[in-house]
N, C-alpha and C. Protein backbone atom coordinates (compact mmCIF):
# COMPACT_ATOMS: atom_id res chain seq x y z
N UNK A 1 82.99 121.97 89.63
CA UNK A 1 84.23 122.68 89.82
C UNK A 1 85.38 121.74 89.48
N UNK A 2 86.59 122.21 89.38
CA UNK A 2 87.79 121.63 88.79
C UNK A 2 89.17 121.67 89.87
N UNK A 3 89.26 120.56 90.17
CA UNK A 3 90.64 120.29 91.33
C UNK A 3 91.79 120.10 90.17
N UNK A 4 92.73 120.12 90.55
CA UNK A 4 94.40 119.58 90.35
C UNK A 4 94.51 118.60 91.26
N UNK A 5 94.36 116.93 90.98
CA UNK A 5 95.42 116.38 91.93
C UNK A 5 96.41 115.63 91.83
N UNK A 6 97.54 115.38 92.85
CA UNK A 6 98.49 115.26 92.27
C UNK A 6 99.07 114.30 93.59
N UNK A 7 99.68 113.06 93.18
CA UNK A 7 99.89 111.77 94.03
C UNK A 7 101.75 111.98 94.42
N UNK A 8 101.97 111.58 95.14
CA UNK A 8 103.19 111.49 95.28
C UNK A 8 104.14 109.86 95.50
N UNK A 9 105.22 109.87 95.68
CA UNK A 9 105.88 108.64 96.03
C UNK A 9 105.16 107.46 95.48
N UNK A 10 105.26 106.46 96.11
CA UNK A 10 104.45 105.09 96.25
C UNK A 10 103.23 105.39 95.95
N UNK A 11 102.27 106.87 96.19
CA UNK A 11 101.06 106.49 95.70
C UNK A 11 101.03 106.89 94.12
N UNK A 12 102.11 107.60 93.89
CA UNK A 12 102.39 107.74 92.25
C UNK A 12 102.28 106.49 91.87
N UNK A 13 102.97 105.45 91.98
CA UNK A 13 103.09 104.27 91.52
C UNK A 13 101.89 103.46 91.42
N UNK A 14 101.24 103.34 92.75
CA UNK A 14 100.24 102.69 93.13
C UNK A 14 98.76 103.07 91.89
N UNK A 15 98.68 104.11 91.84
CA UNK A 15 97.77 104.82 91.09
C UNK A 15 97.87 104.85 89.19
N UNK A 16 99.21 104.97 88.62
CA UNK A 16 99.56 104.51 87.82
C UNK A 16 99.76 106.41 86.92
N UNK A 17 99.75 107.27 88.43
CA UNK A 17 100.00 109.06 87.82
C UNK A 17 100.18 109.68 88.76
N UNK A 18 100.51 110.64 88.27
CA UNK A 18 101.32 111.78 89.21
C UNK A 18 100.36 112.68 89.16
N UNK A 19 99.57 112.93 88.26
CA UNK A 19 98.64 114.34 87.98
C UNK A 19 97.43 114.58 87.14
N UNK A 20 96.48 114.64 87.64
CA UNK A 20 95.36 114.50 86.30
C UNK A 20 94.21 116.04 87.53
N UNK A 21 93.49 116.20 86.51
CA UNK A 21 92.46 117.70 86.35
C UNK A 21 91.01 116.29 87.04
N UNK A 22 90.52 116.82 87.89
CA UNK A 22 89.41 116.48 88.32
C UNK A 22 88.17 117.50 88.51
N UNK A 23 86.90 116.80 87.40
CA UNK A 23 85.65 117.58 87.85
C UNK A 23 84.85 116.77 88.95
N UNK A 24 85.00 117.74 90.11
CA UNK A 24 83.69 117.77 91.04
C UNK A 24 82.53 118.45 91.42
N UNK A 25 82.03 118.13 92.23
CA UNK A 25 81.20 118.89 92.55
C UNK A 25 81.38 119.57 93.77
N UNK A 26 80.50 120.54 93.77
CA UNK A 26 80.86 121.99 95.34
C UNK A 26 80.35 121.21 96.68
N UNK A 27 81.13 121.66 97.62
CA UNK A 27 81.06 121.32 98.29
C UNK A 27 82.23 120.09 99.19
N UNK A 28 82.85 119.80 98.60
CA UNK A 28 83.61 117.99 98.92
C UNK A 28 84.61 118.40 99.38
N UNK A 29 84.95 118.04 100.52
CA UNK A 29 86.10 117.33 101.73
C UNK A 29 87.24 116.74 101.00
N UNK A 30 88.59 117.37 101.23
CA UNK A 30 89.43 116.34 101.07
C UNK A 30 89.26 114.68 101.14
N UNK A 31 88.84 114.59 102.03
CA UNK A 31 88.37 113.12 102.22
C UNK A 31 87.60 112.50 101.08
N UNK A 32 86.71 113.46 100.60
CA UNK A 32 85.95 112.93 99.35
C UNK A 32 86.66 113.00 98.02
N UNK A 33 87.78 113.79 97.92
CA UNK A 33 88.49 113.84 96.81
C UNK A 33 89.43 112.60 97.17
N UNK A 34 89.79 112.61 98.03
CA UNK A 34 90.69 111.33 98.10
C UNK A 34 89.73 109.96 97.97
N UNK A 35 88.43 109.52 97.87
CA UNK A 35 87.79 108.81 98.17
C UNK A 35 87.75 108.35 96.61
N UNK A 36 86.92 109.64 96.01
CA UNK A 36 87.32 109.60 94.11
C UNK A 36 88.70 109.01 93.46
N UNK A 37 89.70 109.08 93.59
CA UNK A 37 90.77 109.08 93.53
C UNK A 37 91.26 107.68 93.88
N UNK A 38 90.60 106.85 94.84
CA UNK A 38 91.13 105.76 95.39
C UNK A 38 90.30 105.00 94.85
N UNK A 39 89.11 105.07 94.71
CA UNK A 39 87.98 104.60 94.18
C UNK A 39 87.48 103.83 95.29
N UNK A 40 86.98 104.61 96.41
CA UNK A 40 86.05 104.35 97.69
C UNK A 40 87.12 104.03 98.82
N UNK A 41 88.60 103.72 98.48
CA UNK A 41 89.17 103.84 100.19
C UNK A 41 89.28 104.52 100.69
N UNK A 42 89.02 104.75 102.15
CA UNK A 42 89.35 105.21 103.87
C UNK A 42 90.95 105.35 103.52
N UNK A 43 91.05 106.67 103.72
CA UNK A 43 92.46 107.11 103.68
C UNK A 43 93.09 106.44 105.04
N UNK A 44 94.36 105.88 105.24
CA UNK A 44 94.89 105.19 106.21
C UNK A 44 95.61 106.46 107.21
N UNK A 45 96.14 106.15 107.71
CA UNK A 45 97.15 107.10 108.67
C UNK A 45 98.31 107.30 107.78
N UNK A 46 98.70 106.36 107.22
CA UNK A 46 99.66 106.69 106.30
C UNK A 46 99.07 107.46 104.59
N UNK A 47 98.34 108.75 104.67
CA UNK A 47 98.07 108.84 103.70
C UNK A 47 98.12 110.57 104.14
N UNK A 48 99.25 111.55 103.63
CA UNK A 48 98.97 112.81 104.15
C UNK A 48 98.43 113.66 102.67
N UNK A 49 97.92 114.74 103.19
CA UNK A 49 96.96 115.87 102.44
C UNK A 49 97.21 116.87 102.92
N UNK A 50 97.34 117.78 101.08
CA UNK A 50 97.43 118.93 101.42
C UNK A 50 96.32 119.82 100.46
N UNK A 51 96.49 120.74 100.06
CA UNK A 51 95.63 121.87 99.06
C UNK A 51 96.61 123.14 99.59
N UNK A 52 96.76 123.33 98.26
CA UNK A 52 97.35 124.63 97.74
C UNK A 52 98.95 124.33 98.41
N UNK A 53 99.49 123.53 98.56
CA UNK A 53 100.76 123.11 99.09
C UNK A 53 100.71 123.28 100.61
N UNK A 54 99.44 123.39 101.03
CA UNK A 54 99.62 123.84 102.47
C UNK A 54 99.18 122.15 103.31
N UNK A 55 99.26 121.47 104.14
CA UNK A 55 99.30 120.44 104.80
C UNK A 55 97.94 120.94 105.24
N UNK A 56 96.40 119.71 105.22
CA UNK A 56 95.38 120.23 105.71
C UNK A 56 94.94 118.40 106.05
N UNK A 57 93.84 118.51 107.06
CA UNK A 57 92.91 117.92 107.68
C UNK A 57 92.07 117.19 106.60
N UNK A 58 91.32 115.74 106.41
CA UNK A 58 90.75 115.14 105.64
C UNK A 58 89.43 116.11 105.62
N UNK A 59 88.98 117.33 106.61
CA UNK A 59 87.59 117.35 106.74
C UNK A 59 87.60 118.88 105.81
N UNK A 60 88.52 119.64 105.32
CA UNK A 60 88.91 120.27 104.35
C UNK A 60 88.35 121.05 103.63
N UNK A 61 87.66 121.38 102.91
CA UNK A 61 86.58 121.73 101.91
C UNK A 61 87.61 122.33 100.74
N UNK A 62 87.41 121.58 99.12
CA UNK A 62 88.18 121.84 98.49
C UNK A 62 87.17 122.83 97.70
N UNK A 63 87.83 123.92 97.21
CA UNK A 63 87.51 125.07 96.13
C UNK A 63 87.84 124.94 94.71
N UNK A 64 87.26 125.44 93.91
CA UNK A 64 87.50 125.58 92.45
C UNK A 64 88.66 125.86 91.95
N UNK A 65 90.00 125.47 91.58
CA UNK A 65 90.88 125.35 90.98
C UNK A 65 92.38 125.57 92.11
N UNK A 66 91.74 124.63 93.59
CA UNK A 66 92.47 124.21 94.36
C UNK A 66 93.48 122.97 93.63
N UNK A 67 94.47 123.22 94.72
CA UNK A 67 95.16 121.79 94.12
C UNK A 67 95.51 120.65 95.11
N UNK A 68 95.28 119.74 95.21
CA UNK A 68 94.95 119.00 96.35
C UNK A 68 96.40 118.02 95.84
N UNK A 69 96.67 117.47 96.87
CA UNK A 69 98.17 116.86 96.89
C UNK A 69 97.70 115.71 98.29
N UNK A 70 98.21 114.22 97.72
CA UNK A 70 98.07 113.21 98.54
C UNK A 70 99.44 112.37 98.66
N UNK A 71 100.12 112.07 99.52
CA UNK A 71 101.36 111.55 100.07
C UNK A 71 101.47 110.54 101.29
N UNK A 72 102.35 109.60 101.36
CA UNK A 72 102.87 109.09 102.32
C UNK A 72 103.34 109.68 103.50
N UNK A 73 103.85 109.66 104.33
CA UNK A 73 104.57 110.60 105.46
C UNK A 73 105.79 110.13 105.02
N UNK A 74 107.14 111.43 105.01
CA UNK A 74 108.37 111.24 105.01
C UNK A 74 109.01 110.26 105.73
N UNK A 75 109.65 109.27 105.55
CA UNK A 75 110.80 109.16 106.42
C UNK A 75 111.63 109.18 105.99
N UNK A 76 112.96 109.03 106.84
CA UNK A 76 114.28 108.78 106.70
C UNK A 76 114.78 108.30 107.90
N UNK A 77 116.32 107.96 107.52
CA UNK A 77 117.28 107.21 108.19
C UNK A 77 118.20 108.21 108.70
């Protein structure tokens, strides 16, 4: 199956993109898409997730032409 994912802020940078088409396989957890993506790190506390723009849980289950979105937590001053 085929994700959208798409990095934000600092992990834009960190990663060296904002957006690339991922084939996986059925079945996989946010957590496991983020795992692909990092290339084997434990998402920190500072690492939020969503799919389909909606804010979701690492334990997740992503679908076929979901779009999974990984971010920092906002702050401000």
């Amino acid at each position: 199956m085929r994700v959208k994912v798409r990095l934000f802020a600092s992990l834009r940078e960190s990663f060296g993109y904002a957006e690339r088409d991922l084939e996986v396989k059925d079945g996989l957890t946010l957590n496991d898409v983020w795992k692909l993506v990092s290339e084997g790190k434990d998402p920190s506390v500072a690492v939020m997730m969503a799919v389909n723009m909606d804010y979701a849980q690492p334990d997740v289950k992503v679908n076929d032409g979901d779009e999974v979105a990984f971010f920092p937590p906002v702050t401000g001053g």
